[in-house]
N, C-alpha and C. Protein backbone atom coordinates (compact mmCIF):
# COMPACT_ATOMS: atom_id res chain seq x y z
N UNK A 1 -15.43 -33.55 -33.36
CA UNK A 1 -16.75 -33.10 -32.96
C UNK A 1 -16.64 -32.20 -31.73
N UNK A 2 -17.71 -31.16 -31.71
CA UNK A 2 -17.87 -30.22 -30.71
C UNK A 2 -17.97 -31.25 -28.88
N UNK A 3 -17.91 -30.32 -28.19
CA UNK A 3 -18.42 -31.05 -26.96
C UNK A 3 -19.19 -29.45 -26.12
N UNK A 4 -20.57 -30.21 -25.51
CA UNK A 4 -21.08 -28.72 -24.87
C UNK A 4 -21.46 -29.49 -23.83
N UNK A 5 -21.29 -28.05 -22.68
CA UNK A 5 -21.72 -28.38 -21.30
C UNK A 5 -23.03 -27.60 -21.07
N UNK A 6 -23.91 -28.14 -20.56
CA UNK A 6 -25.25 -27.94 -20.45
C UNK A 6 -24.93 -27.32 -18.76
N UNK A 7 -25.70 -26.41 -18.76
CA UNK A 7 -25.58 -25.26 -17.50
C UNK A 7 -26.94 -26.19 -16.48
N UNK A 8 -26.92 -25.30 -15.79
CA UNK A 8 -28.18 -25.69 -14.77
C UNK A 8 -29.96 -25.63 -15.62
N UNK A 9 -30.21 -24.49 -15.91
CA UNK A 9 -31.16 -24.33 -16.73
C UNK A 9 -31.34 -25.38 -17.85
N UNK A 10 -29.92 -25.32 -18.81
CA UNK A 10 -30.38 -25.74 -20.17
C UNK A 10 -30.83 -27.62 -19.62
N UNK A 11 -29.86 -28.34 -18.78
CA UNK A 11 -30.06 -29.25 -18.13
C UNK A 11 -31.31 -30.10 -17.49
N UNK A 12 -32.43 -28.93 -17.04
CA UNK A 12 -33.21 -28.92 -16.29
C UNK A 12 -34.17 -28.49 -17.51
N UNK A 13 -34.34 -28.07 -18.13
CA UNK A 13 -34.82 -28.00 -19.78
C UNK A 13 -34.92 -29.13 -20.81
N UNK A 14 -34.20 -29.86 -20.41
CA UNK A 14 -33.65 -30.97 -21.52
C UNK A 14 -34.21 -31.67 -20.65
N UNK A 15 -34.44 -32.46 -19.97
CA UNK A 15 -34.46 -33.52 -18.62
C UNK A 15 -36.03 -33.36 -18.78
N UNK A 16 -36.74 -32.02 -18.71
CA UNK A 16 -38.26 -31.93 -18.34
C UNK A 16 -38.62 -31.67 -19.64
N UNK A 17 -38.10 -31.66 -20.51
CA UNK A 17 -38.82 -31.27 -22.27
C UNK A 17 -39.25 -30.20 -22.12
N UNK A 18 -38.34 -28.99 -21.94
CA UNK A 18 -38.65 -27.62 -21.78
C UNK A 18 -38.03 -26.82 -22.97
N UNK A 19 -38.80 -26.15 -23.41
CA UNK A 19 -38.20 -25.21 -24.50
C UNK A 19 -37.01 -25.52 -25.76
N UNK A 20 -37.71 -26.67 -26.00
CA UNK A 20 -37.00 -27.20 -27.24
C UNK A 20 -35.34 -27.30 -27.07
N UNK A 21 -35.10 -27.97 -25.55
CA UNK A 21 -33.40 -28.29 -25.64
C UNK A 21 -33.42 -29.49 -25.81
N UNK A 22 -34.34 -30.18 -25.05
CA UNK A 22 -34.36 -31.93 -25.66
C UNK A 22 -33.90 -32.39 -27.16
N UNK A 23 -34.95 -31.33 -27.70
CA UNK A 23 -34.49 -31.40 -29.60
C UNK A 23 -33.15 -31.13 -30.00
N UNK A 24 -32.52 -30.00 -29.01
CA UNK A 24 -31.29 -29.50 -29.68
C UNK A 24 -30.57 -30.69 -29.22
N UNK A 25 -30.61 -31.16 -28.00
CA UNK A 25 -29.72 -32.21 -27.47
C UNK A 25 -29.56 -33.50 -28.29
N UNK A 26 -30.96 -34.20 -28.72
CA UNK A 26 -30.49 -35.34 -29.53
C UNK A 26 -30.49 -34.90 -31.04
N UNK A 27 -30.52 -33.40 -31.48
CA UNK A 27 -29.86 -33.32 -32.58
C UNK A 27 -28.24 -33.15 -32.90
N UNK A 28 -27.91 -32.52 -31.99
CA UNK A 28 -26.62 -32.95 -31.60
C UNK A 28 -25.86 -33.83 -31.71
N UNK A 29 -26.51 -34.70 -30.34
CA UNK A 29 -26.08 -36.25 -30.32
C UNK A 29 -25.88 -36.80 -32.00
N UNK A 30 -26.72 -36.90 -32.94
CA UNK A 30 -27.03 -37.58 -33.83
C UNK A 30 -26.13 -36.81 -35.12
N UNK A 31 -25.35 -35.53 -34.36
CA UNK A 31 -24.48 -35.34 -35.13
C UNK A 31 -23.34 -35.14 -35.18
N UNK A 32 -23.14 -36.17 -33.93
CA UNK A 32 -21.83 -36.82 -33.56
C UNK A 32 -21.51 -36.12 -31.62
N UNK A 33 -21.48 -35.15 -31.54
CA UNK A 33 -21.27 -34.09 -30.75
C UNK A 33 -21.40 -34.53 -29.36
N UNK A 34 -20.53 -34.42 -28.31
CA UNK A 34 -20.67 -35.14 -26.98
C UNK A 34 -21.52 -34.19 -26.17
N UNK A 35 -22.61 -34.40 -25.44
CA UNK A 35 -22.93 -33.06 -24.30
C UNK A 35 -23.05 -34.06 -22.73
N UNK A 36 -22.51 -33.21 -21.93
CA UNK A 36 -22.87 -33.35 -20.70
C UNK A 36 -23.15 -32.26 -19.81
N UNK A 37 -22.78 -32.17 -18.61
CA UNK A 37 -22.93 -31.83 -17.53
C UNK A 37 -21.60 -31.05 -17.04
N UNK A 38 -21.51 -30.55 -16.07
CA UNK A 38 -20.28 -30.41 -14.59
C UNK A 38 -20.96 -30.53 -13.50
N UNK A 39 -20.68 -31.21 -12.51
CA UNK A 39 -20.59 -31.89 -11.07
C UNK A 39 -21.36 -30.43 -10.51
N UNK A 40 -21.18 -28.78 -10.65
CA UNK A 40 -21.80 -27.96 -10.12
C UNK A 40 -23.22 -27.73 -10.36
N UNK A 41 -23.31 -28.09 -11.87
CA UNK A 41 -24.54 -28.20 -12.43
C UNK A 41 -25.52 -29.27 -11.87
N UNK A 42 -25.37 -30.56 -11.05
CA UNK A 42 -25.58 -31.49 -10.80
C UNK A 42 -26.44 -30.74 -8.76
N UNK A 43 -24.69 -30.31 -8.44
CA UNK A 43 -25.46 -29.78 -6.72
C UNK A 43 -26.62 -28.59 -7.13
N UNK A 44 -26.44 -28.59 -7.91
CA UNK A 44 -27.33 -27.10 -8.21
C UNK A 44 -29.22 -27.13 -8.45
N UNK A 45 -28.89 -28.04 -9.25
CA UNK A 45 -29.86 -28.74 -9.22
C UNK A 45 -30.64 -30.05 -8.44
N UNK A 46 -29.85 -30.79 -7.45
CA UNK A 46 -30.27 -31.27 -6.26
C UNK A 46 -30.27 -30.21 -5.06
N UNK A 47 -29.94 -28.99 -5.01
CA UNK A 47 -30.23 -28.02 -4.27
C UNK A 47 -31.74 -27.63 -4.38
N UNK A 48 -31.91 -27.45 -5.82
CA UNK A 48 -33.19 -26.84 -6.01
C UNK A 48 -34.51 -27.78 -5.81
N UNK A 49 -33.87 -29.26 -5.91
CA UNK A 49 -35.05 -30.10 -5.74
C UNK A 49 -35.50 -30.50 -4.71
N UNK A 50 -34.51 -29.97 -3.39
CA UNK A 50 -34.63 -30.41 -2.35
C UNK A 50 -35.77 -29.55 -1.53
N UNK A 51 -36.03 -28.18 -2.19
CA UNK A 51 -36.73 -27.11 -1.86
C UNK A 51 -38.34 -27.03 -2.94
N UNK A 52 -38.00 -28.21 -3.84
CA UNK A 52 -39.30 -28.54 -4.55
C UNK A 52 -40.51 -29.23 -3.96
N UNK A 53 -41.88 -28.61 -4.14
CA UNK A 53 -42.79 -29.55 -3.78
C UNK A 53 -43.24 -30.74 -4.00
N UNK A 54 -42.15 -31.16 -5.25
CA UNK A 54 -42.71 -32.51 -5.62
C UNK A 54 -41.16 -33.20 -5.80
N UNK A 55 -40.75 -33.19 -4.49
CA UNK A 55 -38.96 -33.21 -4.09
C UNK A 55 -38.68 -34.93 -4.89
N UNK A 56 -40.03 -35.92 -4.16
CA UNK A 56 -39.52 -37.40 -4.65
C UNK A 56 -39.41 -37.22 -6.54
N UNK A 57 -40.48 -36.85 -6.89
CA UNK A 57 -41.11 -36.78 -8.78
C UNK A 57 -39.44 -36.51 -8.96
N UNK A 58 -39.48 -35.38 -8.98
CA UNK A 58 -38.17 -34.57 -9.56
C UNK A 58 -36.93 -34.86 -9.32
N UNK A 59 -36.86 -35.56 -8.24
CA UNK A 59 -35.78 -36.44 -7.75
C UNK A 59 -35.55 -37.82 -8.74
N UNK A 60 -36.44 -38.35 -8.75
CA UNK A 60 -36.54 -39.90 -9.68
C UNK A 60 -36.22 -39.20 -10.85
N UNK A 61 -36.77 -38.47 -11.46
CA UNK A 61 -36.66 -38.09 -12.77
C UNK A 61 -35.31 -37.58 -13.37
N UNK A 62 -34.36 -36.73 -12.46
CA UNK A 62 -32.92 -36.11 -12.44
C UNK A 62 -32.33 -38.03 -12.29
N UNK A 63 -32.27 -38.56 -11.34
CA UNK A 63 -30.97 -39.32 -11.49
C UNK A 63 -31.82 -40.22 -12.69
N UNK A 64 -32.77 -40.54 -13.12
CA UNK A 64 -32.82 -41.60 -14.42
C UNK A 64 -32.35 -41.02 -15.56
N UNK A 65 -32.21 -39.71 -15.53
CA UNK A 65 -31.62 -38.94 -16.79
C UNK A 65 -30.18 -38.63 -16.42
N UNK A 66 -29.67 -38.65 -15.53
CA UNK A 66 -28.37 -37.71 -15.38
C UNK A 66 -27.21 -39.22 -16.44
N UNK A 67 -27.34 -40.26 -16.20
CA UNK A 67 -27.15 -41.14 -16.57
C UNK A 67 -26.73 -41.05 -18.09
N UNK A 68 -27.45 -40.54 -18.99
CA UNK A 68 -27.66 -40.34 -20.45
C UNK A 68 -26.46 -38.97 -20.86
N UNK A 69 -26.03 -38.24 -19.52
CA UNK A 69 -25.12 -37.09 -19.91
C UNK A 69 -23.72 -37.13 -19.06
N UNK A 70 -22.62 -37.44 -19.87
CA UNK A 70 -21.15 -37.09 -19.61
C UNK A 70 -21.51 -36.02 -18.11
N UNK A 71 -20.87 -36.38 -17.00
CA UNK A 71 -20.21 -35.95 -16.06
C UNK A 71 -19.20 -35.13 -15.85
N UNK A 72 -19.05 -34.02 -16.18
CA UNK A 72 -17.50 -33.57 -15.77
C UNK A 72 -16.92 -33.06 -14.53
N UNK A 73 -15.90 -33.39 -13.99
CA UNK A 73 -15.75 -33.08 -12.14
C UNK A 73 -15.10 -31.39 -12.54
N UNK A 74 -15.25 -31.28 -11.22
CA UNK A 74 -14.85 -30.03 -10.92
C UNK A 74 -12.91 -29.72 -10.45
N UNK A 75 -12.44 -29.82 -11.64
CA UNK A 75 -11.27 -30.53 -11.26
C UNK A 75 -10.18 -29.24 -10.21
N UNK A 76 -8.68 -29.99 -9.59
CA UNK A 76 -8.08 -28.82 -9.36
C UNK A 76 -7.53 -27.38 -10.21
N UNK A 77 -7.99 -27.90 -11.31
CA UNK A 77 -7.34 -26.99 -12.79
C UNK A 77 -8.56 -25.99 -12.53
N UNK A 78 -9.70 -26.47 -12.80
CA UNK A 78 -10.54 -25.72 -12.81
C UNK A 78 -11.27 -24.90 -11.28
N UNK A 79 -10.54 -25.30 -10.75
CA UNK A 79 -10.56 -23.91 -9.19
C UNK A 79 -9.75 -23.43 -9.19
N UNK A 80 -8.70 -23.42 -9.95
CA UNK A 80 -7.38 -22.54 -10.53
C UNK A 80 -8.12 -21.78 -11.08
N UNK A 81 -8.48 -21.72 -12.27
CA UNK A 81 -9.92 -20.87 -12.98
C UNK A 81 -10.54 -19.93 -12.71
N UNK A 82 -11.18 -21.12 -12.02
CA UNK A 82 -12.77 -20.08 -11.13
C UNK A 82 -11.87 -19.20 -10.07
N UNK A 83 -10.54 -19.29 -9.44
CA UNK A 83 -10.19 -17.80 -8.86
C UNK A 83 -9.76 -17.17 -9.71
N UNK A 84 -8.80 -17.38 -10.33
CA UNK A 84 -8.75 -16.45 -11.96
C UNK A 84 -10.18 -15.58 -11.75
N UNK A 85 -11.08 -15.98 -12.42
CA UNK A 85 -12.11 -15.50 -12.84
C UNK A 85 -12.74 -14.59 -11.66
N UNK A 86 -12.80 -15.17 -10.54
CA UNK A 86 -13.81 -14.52 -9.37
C UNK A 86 -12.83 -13.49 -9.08
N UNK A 87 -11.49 -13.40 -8.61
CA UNK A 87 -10.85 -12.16 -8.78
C UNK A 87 -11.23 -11.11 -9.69
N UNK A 88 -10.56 -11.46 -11.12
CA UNK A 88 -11.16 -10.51 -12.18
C UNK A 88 -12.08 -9.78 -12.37
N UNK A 89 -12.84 -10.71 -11.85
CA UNK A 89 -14.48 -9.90 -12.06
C UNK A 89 -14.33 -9.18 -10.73
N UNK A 90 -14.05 -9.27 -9.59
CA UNK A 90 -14.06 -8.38 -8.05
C UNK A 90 -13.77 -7.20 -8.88
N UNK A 91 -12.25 -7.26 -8.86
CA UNK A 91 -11.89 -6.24 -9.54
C UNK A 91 -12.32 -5.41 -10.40
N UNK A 92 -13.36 -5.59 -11.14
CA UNK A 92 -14.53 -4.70 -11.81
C UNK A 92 -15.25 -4.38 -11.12
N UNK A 93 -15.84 -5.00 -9.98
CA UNK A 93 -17.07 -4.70 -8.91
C UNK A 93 -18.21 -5.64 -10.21
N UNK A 94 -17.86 -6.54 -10.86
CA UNK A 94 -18.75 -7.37 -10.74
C UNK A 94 -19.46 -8.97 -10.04
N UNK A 95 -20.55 -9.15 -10.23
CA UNK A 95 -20.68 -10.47 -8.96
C UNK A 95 -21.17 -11.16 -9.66
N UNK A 96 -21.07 -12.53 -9.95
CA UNK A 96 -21.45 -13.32 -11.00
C UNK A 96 -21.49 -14.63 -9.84
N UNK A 97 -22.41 -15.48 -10.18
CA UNK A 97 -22.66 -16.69 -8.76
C UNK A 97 -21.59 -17.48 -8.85
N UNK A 98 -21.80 -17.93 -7.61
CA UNK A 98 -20.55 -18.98 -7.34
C UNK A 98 -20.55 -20.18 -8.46
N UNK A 99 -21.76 -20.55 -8.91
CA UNK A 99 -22.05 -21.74 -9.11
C UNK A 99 -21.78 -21.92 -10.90
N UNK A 100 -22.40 -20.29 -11.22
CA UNK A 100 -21.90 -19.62 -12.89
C UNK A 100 -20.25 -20.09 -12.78
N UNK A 101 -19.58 -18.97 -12.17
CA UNK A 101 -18.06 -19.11 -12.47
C UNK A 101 -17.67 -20.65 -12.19
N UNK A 102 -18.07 -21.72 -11.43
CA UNK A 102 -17.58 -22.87 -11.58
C UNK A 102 -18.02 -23.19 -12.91
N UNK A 103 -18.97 -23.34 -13.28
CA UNK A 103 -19.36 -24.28 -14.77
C UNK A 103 -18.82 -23.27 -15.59
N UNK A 104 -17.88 -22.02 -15.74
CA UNK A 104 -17.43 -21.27 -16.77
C UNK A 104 -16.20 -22.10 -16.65
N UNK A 105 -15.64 -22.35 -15.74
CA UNK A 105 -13.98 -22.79 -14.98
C UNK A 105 -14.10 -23.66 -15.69
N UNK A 106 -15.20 -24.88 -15.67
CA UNK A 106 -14.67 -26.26 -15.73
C UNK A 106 -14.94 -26.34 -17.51
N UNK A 107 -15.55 -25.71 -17.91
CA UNK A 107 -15.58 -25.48 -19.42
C UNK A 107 -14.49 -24.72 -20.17
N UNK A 108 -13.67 -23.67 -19.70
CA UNK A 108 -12.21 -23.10 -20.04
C UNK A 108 -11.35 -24.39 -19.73
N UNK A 109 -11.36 -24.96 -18.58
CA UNK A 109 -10.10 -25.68 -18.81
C UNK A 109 -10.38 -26.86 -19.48
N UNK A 110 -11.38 -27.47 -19.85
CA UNK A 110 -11.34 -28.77 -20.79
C UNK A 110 -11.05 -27.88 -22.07
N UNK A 111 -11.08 -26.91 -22.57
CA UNK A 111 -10.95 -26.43 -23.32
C UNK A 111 -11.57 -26.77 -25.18
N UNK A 112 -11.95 -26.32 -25.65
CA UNK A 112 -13.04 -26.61 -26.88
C UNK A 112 -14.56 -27.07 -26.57
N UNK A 113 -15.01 -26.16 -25.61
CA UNK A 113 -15.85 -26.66 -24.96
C UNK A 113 -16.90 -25.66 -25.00
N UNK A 114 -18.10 -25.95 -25.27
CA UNK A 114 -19.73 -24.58 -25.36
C UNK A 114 -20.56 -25.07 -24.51
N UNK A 115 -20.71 -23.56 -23.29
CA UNK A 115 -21.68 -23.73 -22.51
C UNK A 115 -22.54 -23.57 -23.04
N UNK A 116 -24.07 -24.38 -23.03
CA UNK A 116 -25.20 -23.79 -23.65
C UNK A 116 -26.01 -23.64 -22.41
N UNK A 117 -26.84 -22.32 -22.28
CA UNK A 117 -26.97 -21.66 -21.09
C UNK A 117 -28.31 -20.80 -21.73
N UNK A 118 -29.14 -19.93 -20.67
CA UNK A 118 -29.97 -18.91 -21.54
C UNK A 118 -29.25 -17.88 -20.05
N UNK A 119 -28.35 -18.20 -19.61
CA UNK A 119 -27.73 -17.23 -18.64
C UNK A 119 -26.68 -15.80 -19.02
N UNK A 120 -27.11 -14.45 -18.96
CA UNK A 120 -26.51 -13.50 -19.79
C UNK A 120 -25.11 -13.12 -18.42
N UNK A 121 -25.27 -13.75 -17.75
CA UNK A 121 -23.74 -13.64 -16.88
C UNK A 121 -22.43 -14.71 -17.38
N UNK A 122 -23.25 -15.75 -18.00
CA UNK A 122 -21.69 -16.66 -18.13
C UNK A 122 -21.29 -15.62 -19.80
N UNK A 123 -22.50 -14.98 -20.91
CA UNK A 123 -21.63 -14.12 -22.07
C UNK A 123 -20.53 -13.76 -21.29
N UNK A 124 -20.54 -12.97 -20.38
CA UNK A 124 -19.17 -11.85 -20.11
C UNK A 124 -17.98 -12.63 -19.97
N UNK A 125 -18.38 -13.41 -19.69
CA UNK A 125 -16.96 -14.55 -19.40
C UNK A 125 -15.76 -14.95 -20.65
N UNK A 126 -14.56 -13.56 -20.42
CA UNK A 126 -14.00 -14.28 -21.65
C UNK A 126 -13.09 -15.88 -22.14
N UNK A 127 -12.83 -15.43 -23.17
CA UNK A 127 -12.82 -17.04 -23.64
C UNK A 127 -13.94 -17.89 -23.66
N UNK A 128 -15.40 -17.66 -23.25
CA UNK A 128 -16.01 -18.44 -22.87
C UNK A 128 -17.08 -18.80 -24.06
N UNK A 129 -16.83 -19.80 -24.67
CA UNK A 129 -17.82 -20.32 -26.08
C UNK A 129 -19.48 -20.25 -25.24
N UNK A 130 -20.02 -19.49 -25.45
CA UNK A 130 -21.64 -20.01 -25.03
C UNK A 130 -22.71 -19.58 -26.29
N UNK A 131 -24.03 -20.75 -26.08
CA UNK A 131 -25.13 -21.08 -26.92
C UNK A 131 -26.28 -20.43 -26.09
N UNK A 132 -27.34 -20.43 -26.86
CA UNK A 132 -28.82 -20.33 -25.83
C UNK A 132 -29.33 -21.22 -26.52
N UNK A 133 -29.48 -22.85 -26.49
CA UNK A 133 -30.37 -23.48 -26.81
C UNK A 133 -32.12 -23.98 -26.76
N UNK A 134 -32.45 -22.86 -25.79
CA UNK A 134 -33.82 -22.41 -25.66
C UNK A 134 -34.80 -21.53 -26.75
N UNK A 135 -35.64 -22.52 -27.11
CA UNK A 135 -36.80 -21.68 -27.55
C UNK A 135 -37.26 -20.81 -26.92
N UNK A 136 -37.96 -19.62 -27.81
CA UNK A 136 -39.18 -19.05 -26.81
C UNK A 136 -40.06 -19.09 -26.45
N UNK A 137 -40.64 -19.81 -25.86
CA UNK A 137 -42.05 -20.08 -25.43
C UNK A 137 -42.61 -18.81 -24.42
């Protein structure tokens, strides 16, 4: 079975029943398929909640769910990676966030692994399996 890492967005989508990822997520699940997280996806989103107006709501609501999704750390393999990658791209004169190229890193090196994202910076990323599991609303 597949395994996908859920980006910041798709995460924060799924968690709040946003744009039909909840659906994709436990259709998934139910068809065998592991999904979680990476540890960047996690600060990224306690970054953003910390700057939310409804910091406690959104707070309770992230750790009762984070629970339900595989964890993956940000390992030393995968900051091997992410300079790989953040070089490469310099070298084009492109700038892609710090926080993108980690969750691209930690998804290349587990390797067989799909970011599902509605982010058009992690496409460029080669090797990089990615989904848009977002409806359009």
């Amino acid at each position: 079975m597949s395994r996908y890492l859920l980006d910041t967005n798709a995460l924060a989508d799924c968690i709040f029943r946003r744009r039909g990822v909840h659906e994709r997520v436990r259709a998934a699940r139910l068809a065998g398929h592991t999904i979680g997280t990476g540890i960047p996806v996690v600060a990224e989103l306690l970054a953003g909640i910390e700057y939310s107006a409804t910091r406690d709501a959104n707070l309770d609501v992230l750790n009762r769910n984070l629970a339900l999704f595989r964890q993956w750390p940000f390992t030393t393999e995968a900051a091997r990676e992410y300079g790989r990658l953040y070089a490469a791209f310099r070298r084009v004169g492109r700038t892609i966030q710090t926080v993108d190229l980690m969750i691209a890193a930690t998804a290349l090196t587990m390797g067989g692994c799909t970011v599902v994202t509605s982010d058009s910076d992690l496409s460029v990323v080669p090797g990089l399996d990615v989904e848009n599991w977002a409806s359009e609303q």
